[in-house]
N, C-alpha and C. Protein backbone atom coordinates (compact mmCIF):
# COMPACT_ATOMS: atom_id res chain seq x y z
N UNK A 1 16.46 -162.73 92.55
CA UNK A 1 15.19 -162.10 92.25
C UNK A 1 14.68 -161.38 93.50
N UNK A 2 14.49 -159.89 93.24
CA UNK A 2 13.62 -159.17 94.43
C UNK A 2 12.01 -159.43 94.52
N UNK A 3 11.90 -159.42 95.83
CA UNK A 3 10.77 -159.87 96.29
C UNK A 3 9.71 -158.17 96.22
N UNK A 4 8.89 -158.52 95.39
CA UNK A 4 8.42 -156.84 94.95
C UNK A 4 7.20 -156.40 96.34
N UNK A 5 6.89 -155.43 96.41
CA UNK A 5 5.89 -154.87 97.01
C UNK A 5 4.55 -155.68 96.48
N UNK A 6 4.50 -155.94 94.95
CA UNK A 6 3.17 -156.19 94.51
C UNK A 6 2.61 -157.51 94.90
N UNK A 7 3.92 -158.51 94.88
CA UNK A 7 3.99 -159.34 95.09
C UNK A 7 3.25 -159.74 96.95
N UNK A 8 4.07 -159.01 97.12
CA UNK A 8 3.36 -159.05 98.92
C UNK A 8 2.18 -158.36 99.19
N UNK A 9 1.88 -157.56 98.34
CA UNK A 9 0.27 -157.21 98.04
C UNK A 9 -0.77 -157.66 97.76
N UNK A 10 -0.02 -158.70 96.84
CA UNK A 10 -1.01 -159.87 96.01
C UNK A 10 -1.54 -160.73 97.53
N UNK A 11 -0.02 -161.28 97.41
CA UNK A 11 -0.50 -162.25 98.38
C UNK A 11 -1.18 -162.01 100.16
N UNK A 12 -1.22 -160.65 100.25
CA UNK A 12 -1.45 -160.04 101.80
C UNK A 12 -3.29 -160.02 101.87
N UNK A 13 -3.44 -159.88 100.23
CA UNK A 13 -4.96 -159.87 99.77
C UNK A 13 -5.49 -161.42 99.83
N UNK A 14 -4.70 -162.21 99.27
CA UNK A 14 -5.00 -163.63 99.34
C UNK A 14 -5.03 -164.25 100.92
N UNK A 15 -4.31 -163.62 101.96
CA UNK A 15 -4.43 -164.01 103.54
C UNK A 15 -5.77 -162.97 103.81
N UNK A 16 -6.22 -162.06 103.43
CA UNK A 16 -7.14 -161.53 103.66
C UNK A 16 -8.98 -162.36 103.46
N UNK A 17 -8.66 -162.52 101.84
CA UNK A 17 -9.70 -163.18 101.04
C UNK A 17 -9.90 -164.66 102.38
N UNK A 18 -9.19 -165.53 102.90
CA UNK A 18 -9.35 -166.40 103.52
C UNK A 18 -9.50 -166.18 104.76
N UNK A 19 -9.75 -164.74 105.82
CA UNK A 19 -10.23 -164.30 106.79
C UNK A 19 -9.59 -163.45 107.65
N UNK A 20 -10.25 -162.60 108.03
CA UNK A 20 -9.54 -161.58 108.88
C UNK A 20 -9.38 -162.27 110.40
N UNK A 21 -8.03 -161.98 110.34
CA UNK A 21 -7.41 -162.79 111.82
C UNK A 21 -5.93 -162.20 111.93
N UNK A 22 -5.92 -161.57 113.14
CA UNK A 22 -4.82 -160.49 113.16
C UNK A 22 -3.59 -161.66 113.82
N UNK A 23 -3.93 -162.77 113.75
CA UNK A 23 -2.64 -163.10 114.27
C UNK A 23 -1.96 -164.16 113.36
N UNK A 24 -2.90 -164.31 112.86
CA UNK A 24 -2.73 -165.46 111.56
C UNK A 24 -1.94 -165.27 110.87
N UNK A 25 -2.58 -163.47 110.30
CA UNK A 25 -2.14 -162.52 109.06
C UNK A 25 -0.10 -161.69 109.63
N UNK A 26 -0.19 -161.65 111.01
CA UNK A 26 0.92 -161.33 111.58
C UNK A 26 1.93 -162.36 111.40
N UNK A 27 1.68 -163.47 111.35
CA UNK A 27 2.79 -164.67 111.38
C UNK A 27 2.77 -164.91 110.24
N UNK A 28 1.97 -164.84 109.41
CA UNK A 28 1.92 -165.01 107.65
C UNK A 28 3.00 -164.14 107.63
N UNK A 29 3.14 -162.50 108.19
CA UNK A 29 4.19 -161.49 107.50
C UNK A 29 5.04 -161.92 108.21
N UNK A 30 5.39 -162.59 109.07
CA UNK A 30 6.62 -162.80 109.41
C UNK A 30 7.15 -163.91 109.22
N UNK A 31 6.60 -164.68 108.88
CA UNK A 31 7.09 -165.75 108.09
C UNK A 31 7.64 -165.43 106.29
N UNK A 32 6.88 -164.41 106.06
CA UNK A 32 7.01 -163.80 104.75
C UNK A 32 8.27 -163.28 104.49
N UNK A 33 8.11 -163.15 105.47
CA UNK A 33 9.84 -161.63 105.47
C UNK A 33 10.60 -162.88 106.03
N UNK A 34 10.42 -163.72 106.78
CA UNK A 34 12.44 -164.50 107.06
C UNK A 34 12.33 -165.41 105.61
N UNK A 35 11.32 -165.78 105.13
CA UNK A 35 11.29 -166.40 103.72
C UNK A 35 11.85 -165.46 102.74
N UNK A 36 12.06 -164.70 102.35
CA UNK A 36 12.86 -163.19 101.66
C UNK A 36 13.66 -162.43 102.21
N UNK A 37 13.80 -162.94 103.38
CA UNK A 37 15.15 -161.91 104.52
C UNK A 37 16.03 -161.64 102.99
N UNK A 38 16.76 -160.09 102.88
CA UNK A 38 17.27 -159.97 102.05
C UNK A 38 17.04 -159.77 100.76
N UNK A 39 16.36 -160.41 99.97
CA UNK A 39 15.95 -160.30 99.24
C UNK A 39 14.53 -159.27 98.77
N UNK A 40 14.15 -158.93 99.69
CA UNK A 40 12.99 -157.75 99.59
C UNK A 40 13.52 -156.70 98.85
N UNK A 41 12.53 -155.87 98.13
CA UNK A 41 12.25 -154.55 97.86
C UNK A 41 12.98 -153.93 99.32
N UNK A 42 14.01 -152.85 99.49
CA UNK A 42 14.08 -152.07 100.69
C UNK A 42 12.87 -151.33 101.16
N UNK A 43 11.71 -150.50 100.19
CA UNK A 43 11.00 -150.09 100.57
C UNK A 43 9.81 -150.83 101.21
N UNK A 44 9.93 -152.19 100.95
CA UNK A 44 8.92 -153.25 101.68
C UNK A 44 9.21 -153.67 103.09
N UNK A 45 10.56 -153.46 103.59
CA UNK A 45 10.38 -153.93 105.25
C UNK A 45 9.51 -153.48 105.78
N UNK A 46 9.45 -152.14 106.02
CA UNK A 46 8.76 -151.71 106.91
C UNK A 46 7.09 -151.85 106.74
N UNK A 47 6.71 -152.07 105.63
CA UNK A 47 5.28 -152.41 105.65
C UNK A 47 4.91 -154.00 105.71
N UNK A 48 5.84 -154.50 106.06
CA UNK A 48 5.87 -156.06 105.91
C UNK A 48 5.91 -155.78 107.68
N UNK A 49 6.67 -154.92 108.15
CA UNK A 49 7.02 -155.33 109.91
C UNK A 49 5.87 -154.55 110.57
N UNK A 50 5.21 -153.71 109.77
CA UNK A 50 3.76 -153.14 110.44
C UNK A 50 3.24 -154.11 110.79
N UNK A 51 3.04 -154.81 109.42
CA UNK A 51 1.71 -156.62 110.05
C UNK A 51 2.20 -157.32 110.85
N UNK A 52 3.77 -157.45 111.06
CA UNK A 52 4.11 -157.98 112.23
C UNK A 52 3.48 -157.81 112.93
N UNK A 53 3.94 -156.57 113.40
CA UNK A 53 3.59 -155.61 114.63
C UNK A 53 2.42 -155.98 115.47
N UNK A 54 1.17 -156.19 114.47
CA UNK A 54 -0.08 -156.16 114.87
C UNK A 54 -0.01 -157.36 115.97
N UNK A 55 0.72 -158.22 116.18
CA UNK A 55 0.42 -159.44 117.09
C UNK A 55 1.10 -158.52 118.68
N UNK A 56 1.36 -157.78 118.89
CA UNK A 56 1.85 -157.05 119.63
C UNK A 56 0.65 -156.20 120.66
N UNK A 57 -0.13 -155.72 120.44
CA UNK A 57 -1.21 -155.46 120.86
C UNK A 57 -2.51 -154.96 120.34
N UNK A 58 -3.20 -154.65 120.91
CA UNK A 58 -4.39 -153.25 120.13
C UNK A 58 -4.01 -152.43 119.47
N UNK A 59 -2.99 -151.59 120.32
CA UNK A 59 -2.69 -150.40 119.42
C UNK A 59 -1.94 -150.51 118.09
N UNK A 60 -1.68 -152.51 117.97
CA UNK A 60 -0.83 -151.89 116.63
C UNK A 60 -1.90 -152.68 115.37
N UNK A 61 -2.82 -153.06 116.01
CA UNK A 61 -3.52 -153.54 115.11
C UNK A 61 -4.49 -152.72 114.30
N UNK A 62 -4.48 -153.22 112.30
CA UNK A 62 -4.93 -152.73 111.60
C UNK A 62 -6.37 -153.61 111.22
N UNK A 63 -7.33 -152.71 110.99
CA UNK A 63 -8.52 -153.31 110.69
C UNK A 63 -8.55 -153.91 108.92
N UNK A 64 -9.20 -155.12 108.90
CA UNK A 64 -9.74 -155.72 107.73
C UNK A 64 -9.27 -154.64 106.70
N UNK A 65 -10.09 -153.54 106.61
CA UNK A 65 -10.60 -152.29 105.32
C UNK A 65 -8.85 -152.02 105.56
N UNK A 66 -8.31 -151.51 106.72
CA UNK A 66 -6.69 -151.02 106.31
C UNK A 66 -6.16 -151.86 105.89
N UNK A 67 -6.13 -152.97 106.46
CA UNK A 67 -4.95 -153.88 105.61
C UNK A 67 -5.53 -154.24 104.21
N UNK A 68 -6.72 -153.90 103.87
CA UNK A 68 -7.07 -154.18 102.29
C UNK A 68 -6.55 -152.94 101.37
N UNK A 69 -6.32 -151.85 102.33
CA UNK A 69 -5.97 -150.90 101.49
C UNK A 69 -4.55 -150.68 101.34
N UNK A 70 -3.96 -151.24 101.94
CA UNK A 70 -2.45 -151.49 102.19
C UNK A 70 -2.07 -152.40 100.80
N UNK A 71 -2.64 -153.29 101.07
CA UNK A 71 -3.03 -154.48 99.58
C UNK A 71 -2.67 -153.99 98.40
N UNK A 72 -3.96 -153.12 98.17
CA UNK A 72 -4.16 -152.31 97.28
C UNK A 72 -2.97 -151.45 96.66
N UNK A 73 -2.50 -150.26 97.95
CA UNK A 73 -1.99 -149.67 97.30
C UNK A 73 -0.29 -150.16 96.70
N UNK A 74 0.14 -151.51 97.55
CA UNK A 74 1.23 -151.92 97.34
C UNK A 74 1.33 -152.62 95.64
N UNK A 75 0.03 -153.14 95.58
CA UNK A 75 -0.10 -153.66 94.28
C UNK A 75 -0.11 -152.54 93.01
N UNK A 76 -0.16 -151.50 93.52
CA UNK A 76 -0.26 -150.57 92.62
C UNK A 76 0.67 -150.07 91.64
């Protein structure tokens, strides 16, 4: 079974709904992705390794409203 975009949408909203915390939400996606290594949507790495990213510094961090819209549009 592939691990869908919506699916990681759903749930990126559900780490959201319980508080914005960029490092929390970073280890949530990376824990997300070695839990589905492989099994992902191809078009989902890379928006799964953005939220990584964010534990990396300022510049890679996305605010609350982006990562809700990220949510959003993955669920779409």
């Amino acid at each position: 079974m592939i691990y869908q975009a919506n699916d990681f949408g759903r749930e990126l909203l559900g780490e959201l709904n319980r508080g914005y915390d960029v490092v929390r939400i970073s280890r949530w996606a990376m824990a997300t992705y070695m839990k589905y290594s492989g099994s992902t949507d191809p078009s989902l790495d890379g928006e799964i390794m953005k939220i990584v990213a964010m534990e990396e510094g300022p510049e890679f961090e996305m605010t609350e409203e982006q990562l809700r819209e990220v949510a959003q549009r993955l669920m779409a």
